[in-house]
PDB file of N, CA and C in Angstrom:
ATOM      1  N   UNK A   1     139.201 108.774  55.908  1.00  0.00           N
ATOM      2  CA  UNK A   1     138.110 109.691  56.157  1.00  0.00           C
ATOM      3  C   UNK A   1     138.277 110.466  57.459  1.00  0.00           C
ATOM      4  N   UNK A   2     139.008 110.106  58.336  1.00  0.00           N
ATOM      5  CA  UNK A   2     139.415 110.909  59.344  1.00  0.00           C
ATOM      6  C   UNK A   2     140.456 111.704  59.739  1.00  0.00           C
ATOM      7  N   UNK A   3     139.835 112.935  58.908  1.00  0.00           N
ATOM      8  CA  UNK A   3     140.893 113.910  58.564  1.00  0.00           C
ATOM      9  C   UNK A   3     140.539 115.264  60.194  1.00  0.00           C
ATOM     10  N   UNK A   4     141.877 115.342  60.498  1.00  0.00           N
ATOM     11  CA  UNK A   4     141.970 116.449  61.418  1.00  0.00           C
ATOM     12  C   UNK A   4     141.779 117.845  60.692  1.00  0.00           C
ATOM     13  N   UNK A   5     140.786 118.760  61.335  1.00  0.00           N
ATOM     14  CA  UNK A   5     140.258 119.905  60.924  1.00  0.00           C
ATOM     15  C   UNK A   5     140.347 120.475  62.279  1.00  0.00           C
ATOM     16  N   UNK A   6     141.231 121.628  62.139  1.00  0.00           N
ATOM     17  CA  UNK A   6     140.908 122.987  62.928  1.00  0.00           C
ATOM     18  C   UNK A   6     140.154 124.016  62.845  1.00  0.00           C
ATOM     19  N   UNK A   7     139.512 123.994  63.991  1.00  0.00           N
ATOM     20  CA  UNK A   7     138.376 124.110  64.599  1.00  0.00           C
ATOM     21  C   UNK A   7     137.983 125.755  64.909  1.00  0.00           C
ATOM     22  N   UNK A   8     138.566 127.133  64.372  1.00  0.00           N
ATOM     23  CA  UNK A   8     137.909 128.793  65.317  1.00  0.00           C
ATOM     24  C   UNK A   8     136.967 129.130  65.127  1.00  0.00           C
ATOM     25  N   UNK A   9     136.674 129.956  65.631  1.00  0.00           N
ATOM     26  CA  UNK A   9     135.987 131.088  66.448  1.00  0.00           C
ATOM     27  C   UNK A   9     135.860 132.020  65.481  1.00  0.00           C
ATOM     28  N   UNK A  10     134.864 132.675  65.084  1.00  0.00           N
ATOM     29  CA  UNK A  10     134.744 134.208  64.457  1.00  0.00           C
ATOM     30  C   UNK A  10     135.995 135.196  65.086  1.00  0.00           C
ATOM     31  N   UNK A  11     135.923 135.071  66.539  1.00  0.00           N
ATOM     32  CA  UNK A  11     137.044 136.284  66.726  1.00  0.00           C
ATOM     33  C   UNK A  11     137.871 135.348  66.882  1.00  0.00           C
ATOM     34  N   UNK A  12     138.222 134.697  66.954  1.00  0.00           N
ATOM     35  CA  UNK A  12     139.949 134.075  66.670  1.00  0.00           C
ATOM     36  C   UNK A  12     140.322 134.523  65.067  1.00  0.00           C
ATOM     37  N   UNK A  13     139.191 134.389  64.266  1.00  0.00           N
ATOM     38  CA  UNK A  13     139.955 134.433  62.794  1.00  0.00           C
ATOM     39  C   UNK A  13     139.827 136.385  62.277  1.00  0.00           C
ATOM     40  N   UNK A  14     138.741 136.774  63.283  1.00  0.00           N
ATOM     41  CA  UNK A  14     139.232 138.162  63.022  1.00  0.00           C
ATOM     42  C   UNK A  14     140.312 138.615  63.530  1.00  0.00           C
ATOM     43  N   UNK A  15     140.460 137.953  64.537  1.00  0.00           N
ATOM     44  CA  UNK A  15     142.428 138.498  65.297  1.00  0.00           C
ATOM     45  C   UNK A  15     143.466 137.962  64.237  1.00  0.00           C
ATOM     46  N   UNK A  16     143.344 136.917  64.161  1.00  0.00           N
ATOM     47  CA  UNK A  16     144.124 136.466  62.895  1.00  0.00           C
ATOM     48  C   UNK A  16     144.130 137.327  61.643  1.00  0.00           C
ATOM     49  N   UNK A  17     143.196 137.782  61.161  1.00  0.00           N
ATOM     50  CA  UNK A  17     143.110 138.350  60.034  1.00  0.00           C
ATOM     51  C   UNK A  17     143.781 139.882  60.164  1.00  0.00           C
ATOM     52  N   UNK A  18     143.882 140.422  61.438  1.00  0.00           N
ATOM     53  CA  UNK A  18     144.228 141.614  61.947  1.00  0.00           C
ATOM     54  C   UNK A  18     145.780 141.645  62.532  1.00  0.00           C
ATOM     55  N   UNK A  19     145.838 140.396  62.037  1.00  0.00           N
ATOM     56  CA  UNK A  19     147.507 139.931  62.267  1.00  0.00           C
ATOM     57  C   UNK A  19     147.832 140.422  64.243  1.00  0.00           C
ATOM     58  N   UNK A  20     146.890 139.901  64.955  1.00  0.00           N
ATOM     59  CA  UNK A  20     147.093 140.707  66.281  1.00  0.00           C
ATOM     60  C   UNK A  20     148.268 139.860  67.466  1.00  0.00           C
ATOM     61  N   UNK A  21     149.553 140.802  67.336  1.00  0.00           N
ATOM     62  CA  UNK A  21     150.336 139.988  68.344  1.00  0.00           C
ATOM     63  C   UNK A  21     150.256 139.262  69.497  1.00  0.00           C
ATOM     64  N   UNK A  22     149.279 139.396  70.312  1.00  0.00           N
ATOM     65  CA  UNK A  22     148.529 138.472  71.200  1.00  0.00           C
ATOM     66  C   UNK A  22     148.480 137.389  70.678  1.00  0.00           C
ATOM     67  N   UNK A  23     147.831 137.216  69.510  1.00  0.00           N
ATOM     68  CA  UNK A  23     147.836 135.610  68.860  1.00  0.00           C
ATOM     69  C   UNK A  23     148.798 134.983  68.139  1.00  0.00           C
ATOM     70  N   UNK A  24     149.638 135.817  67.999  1.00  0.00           N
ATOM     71  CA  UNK A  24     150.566 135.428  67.186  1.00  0.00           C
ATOM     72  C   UNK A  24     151.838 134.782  68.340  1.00  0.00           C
ATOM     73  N   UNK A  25     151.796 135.616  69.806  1.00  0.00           N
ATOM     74  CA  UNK A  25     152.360 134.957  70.887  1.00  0.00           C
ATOM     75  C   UNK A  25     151.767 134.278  71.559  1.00  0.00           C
ATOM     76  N   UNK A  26     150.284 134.253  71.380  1.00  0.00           N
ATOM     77  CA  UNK A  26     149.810 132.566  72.151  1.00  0.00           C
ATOM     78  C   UNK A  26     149.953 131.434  71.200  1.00  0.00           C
ATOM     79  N   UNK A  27     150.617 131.197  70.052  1.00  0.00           N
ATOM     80  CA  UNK A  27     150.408 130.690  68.893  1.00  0.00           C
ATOM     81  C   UNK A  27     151.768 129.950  69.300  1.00  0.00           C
ATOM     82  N   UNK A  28     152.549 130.848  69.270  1.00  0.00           N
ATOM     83  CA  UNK A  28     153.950 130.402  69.492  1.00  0.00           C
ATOM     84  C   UNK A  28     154.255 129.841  71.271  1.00  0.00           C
ATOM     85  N   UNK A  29     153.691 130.502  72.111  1.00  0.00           N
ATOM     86  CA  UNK A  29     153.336 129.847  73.511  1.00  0.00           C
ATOM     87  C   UNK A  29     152.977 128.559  73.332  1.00  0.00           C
ATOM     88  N   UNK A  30     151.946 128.360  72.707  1.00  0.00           N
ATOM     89  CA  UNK A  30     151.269 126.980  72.948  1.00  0.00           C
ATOM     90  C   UNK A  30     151.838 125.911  71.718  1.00  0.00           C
ATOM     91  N   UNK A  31     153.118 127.104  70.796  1.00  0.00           N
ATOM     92  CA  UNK A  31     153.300 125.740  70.282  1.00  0.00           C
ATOM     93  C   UNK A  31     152.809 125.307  68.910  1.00  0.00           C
ATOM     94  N   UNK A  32     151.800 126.136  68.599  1.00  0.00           N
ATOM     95  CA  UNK A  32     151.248 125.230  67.579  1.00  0.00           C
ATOM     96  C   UNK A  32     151.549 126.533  66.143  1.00  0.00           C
ATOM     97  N   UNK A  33     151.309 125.640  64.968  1.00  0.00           N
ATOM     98  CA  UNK A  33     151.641 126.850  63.746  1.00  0.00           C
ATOM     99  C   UNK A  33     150.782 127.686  63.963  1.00  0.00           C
ATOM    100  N   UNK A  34     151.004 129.082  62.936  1.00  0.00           N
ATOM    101  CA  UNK A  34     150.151 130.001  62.913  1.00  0.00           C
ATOM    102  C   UNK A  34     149.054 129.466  62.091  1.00  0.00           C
ATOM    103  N   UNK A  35     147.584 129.600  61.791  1.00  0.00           N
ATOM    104  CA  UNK A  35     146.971 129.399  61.006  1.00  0.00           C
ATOM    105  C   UNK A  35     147.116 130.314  59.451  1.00  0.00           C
ATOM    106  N   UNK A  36     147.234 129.778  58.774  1.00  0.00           N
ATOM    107  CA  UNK A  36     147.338 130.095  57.519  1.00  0.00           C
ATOM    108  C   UNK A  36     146.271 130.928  57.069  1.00  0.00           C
ATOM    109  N   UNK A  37     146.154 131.927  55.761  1.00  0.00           N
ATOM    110  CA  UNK A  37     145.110 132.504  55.642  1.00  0.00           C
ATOM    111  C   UNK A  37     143.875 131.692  54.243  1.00  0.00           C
ATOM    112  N   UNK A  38     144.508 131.075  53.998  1.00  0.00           N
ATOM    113  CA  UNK A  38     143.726 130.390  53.265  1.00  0.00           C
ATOM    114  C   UNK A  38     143.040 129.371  53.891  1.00  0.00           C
ATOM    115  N   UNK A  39     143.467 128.495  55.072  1.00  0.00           N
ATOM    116  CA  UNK A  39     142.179 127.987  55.957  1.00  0.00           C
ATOM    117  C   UNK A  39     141.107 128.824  55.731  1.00  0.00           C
ATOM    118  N   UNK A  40     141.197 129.518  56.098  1.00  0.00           N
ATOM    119  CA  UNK A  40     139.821 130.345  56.903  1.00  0.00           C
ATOM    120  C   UNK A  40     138.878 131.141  55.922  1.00  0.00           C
ATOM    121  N   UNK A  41     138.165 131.231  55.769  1.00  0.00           N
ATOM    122  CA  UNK A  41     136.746 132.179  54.832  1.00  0.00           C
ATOM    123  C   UNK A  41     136.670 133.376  55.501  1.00  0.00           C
ATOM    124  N   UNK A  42     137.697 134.501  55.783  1.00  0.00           N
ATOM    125  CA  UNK A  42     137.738 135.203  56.665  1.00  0.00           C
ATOM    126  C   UNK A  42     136.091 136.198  56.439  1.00  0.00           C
ATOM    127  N   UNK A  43     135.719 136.910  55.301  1.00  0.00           N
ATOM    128  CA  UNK A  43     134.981 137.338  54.976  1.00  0.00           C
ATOM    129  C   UNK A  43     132.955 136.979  55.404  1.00  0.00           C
ATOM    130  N   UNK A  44     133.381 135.236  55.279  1.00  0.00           N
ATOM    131  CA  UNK A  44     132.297 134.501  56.338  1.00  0.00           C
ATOM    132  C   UNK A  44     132.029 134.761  57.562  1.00  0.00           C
ATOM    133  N   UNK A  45     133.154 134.656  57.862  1.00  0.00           N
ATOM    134  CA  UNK A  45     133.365 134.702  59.280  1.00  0.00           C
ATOM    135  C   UNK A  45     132.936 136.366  60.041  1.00  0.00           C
ATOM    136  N   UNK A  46     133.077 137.575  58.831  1.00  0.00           N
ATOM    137  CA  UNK A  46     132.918 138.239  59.636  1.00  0.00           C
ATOM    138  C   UNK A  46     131.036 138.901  59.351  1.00  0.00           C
ATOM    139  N   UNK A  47     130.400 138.054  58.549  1.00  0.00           N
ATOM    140  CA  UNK A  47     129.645 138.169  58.357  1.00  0.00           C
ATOM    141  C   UNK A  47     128.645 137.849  59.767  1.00  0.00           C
ATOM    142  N   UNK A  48     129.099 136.121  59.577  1.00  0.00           N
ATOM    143  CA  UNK A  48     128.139 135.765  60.897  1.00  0.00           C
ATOM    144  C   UNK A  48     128.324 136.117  62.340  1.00  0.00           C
ATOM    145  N   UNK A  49     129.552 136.620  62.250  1.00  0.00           N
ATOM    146  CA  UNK A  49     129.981 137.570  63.637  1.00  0.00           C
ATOM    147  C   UNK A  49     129.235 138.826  63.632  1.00  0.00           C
ATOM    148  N   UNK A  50     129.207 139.569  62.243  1.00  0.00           N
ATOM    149  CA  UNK A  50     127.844 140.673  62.212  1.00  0.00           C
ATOM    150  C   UNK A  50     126.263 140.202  62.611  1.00  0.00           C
ATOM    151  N   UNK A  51     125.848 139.399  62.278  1.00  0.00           N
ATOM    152  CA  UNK A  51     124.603 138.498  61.859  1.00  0.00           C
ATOM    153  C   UNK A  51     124.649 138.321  63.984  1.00  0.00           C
ATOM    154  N   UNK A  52     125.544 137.630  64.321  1.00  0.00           N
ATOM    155  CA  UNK A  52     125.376 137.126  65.428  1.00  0.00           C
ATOM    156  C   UNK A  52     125.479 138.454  66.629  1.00  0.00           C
ATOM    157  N   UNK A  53     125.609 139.510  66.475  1.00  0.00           N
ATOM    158  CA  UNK A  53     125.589 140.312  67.245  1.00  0.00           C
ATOM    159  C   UNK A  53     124.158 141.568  67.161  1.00  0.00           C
ATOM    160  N   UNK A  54     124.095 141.408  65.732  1.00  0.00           N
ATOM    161  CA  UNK A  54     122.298 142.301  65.511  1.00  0.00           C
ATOM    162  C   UNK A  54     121.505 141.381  66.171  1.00  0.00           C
ATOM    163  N   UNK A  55     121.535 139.795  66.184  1.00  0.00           N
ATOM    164  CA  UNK A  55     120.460 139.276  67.085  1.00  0.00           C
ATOM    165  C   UNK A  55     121.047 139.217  68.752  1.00  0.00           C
ATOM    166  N   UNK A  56     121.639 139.495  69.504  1.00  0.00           N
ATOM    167  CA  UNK A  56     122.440 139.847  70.535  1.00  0.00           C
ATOM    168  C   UNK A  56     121.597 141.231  71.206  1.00  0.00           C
ATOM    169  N   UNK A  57     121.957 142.054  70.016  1.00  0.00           N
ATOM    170  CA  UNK A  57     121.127 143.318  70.484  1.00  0.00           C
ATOM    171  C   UNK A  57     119.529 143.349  70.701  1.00  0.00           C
ATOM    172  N   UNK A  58     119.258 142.502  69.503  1.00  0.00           N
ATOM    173  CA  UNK A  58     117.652 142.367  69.411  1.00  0.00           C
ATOM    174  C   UNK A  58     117.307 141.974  70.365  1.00  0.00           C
ATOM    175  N   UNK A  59     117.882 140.506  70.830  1.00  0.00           N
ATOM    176  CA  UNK A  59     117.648 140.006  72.393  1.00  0.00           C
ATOM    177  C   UNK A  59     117.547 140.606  73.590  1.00  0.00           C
ATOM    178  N   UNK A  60     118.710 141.488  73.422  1.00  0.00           N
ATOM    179  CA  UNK A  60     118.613 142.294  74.593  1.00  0.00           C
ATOM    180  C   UNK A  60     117.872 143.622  74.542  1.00  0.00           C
ATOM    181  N   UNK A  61     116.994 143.882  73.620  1.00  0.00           N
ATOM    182  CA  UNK A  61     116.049 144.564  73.277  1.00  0.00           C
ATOM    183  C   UNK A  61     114.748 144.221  74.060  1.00  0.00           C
ATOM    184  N   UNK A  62     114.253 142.774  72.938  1.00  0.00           N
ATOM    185  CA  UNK A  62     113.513 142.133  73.959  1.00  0.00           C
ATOM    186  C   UNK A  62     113.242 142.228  75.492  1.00  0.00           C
ATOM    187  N   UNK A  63     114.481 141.567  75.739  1.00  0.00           N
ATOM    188  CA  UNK A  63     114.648 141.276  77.078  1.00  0.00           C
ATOM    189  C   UNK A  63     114.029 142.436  78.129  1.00  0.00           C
ATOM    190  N   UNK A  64     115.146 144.175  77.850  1.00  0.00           N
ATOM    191  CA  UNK A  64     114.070 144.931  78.361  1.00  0.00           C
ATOM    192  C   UNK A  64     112.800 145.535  78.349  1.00  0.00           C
ATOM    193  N   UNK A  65     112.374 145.330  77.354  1.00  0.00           N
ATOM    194  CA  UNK A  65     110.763 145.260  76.565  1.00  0.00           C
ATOM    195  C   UNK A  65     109.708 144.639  77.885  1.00  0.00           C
ATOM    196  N   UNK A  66     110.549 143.203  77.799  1.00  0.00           N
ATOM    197  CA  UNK A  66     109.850 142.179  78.265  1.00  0.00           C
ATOM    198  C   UNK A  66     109.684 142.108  79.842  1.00  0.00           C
ATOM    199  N   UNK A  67     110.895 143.157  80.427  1.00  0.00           N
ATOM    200  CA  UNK A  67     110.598 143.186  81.222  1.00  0.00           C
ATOM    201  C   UNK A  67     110.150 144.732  82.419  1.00  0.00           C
ATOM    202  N   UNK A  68     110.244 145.389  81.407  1.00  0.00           N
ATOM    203  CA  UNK A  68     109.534 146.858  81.603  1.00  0.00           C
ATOM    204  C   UNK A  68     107.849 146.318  81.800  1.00  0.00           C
ATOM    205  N   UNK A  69     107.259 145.336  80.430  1.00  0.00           N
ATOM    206  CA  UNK A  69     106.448 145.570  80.864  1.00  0.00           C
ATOM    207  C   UNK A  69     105.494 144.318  81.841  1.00  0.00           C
ATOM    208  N   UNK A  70     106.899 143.235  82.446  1.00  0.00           N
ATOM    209  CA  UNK A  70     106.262 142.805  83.374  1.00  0.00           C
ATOM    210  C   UNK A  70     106.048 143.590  84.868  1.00  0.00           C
ATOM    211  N   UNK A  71     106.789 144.937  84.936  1.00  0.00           N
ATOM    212  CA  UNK A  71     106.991 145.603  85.813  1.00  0.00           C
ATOM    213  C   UNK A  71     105.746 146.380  85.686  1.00  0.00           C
ATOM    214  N   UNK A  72     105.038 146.708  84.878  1.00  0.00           N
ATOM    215  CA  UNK A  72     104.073 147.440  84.759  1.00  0.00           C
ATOM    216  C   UNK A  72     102.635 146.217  84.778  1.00  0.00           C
ATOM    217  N   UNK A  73     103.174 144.844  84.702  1.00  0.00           N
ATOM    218  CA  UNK A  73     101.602 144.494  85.229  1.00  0.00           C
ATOM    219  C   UNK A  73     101.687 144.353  86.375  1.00  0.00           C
ATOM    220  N   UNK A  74     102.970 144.163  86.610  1.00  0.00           N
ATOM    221  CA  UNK A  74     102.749 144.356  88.491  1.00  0.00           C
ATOM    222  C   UNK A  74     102.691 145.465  89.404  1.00  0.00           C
ATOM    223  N   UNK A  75     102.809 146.808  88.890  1.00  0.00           N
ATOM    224  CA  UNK A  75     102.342 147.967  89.650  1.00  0.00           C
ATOM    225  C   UNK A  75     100.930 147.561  88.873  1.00  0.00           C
ATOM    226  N   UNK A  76     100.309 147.434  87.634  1.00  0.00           N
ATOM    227  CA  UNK A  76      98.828 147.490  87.909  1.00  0.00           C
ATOM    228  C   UNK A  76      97.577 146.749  88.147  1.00  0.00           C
ATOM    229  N   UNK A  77      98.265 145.457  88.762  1.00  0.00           N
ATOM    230  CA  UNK A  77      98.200 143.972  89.409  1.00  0.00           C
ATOM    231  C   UNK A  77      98.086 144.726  91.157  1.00  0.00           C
ATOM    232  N   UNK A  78      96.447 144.800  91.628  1.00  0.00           N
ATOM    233  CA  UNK A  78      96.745 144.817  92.997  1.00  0.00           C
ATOM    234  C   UNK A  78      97.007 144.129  93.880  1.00  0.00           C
ATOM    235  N   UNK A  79      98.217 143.958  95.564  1.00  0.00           N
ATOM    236  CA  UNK A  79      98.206 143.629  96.377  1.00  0.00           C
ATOM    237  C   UNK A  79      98.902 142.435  95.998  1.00  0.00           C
ATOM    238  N   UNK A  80      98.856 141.181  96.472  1.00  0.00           N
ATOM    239  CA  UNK A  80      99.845 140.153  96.676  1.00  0.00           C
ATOM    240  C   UNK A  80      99.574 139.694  94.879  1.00  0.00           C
ATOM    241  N   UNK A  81      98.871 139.856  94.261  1.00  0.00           N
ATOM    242  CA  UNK A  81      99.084 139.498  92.586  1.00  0.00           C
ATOM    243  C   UNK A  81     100.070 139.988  91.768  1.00  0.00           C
ATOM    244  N   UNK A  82     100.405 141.521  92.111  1.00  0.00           N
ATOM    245  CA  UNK A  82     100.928 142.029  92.122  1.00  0.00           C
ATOM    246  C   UNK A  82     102.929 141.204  92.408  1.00  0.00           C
ATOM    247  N   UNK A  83     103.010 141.372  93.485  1.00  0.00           N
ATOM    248  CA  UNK A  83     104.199 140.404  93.849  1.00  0.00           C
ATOM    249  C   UNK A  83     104.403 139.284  92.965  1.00  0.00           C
ATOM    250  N   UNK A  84     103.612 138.103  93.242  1.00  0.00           N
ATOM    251  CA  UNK A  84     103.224 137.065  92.165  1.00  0.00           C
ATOM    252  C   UNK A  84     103.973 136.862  90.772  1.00  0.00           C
ATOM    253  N   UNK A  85     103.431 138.102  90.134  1.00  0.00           N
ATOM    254  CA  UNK A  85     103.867 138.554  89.112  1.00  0.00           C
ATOM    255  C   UNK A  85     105.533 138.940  88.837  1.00  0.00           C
ATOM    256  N   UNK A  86     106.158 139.646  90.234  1.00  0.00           N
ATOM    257  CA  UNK A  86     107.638 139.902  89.861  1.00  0.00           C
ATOM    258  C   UNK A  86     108.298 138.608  90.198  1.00  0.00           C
ATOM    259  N   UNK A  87     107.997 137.760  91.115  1.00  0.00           N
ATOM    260  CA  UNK A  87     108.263 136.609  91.687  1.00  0.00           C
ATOM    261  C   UNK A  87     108.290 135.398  90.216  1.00  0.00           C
ATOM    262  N   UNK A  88     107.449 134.967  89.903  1.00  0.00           N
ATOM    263  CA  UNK A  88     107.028 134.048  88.946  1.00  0.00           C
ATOM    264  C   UNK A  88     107.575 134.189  87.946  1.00  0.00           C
ATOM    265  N   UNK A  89     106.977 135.386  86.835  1.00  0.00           N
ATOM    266  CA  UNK A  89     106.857 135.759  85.882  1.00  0.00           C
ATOM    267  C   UNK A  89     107.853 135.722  84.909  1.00  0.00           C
ATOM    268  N   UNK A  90     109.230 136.243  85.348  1.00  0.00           N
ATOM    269  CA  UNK A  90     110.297 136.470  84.826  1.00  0.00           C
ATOM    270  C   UNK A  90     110.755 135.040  84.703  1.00  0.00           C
ATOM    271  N   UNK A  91     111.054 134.295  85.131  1.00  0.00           N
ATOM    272  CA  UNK A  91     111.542 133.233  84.581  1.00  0.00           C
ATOM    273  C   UNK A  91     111.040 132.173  83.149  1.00  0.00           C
ATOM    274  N   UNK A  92     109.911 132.259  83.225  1.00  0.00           N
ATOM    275  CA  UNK A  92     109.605 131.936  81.929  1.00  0.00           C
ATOM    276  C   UNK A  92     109.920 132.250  80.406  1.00  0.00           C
ATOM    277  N   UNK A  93     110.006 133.946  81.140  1.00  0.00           N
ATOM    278  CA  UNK A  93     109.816 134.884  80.126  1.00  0.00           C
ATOM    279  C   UNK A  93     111.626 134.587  79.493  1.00  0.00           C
ATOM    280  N   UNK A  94     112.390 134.623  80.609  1.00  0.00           N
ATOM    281  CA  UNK A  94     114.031 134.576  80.545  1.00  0.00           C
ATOM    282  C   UNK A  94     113.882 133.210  79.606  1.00  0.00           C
ATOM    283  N   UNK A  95     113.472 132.215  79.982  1.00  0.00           N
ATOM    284  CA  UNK A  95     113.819 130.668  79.526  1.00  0.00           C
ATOM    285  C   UNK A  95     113.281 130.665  78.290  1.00  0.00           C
ATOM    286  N   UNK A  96     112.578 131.536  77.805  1.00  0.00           N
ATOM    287  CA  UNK A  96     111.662 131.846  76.400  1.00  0.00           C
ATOM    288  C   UNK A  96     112.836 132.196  75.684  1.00  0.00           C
ATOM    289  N   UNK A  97     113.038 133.546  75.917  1.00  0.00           N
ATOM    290  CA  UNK A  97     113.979 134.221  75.258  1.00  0.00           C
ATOM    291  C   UNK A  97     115.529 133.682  75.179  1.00  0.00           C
ATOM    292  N   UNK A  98     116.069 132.953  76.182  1.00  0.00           N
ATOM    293  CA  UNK A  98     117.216 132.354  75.940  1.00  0.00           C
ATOM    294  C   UNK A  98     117.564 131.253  75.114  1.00  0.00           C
ATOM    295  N   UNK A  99     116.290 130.627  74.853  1.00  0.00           N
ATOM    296  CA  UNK A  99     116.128 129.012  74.125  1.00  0.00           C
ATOM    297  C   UNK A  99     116.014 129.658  72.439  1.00  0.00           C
ATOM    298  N   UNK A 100     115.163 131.148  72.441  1.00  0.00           N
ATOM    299  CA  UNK A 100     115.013 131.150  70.845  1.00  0.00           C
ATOM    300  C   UNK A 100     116.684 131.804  70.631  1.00  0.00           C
ATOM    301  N   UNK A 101     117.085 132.845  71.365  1.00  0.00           N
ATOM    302  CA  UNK A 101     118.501 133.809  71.376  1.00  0.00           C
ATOM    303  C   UNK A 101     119.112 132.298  70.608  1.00  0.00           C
ATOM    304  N   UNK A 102     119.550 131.126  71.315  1.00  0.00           N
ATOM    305  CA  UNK A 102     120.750 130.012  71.065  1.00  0.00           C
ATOM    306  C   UNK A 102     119.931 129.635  70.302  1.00  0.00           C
ATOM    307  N   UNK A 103     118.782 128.857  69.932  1.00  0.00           N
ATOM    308  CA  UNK A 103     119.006 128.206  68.392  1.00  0.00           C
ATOM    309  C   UNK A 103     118.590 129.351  67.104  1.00  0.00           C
ATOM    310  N   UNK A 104     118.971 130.872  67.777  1.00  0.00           N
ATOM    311  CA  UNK A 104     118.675 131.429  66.135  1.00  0.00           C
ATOM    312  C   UNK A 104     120.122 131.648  66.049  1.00  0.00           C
ATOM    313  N   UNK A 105     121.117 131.645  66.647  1.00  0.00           N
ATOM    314  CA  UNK A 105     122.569 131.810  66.812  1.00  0.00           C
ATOM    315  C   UNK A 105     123.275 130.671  66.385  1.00  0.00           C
ATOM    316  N   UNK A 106     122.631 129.569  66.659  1.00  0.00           N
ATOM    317  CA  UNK A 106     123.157 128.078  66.043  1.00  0.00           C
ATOM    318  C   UNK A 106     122.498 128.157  64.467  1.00  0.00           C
ATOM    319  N   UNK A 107     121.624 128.910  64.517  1.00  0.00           N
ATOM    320  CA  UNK A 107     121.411 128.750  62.203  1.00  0.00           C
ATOM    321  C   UNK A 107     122.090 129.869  62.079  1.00  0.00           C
ATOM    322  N   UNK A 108     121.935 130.697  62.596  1.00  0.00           N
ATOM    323  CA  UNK A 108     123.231 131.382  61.647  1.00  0.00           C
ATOM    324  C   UNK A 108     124.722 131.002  62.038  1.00  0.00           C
ATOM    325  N   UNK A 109     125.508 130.198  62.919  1.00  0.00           N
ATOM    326  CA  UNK A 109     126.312 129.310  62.660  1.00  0.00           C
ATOM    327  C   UNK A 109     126.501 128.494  61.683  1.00  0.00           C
ATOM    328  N   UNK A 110     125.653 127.421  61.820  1.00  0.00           N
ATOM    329  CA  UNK A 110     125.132 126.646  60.802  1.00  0.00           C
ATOM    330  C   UNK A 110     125.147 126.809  58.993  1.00  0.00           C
ATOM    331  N   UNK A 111     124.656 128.225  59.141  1.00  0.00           N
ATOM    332  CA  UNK A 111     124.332 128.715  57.439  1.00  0.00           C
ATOM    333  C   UNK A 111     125.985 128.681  57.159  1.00  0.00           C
ATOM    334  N   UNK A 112     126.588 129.610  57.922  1.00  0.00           N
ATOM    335  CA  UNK A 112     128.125 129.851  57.346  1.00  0.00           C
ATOM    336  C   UNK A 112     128.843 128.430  57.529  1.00  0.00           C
ATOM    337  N   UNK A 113     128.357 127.923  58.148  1.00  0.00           N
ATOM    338  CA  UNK A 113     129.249 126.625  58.320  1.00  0.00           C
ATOM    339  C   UNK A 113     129.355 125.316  57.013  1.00  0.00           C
ATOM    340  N   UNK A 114     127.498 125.923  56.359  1.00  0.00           N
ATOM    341  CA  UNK A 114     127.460 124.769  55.566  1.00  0.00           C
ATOM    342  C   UNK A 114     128.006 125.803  54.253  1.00  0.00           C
ATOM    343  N   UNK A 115     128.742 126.934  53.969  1.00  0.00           N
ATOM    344  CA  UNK A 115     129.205 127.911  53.244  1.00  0.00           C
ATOM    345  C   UNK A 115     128.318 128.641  52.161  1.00  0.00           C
ATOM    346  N   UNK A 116     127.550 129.023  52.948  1.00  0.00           N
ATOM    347  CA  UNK A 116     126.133 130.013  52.460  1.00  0.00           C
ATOM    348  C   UNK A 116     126.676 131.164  52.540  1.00  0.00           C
TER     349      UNK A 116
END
């Protein structure tokens, strides 16, 4: 039951698939075979590499959304509340958005992984 499985990357198997000499000389650098094309679900792979970069953007959509308009409660936040607000605020907002960004990036890992 303990079978060795190699382990890439969306862009490792799109370089691979693009036959890109870089990999084909770190391949031979380090030694190890080329990966074969039948390992790989290349077509999967470039799915959730699509999938994983529309939520990338979205995030970073968010992100300035989120923080345009903490900038705007703090110009209309008077005097030291004001401050408060650029001081504090943002970190929550960051630790919000970074916790949903990685586990919506781990299901769509996940989906292709379990070969959806």
């Amino acid at each position: 039951m303990n079978q060795r499985v190699r382990v890439t990357s969306p862009q490792t198997r799109l370089a691979l698939r693009r036959r890109s000499d870089a990999t084909r000389r770190l391949s031979r650098l380090a030694g190890r075979p080329p990966v074969g094309r039948s390992a790989i679900d290349l077509d999967d792979a470039e799915r959730a590499l699509r999938r994983q970069r529309r939520l990338a953007a979205r995030t970073a959509t968010l992100l300035l959304l989120a923080l345009a308009a903490l900038l705007t409660a703090a110009a209309i936040t008077p005097g030291r509340l004001g401050w408060a607000v650029l001081f504090f605020a943002p970190y929550p907002v960051l630790l919000l958005l970074a916790a949903v960004h990685v586990r919506r990036a781990e299901a769509i890992e996940a989906d292709y992984r379990e070969g959806s």
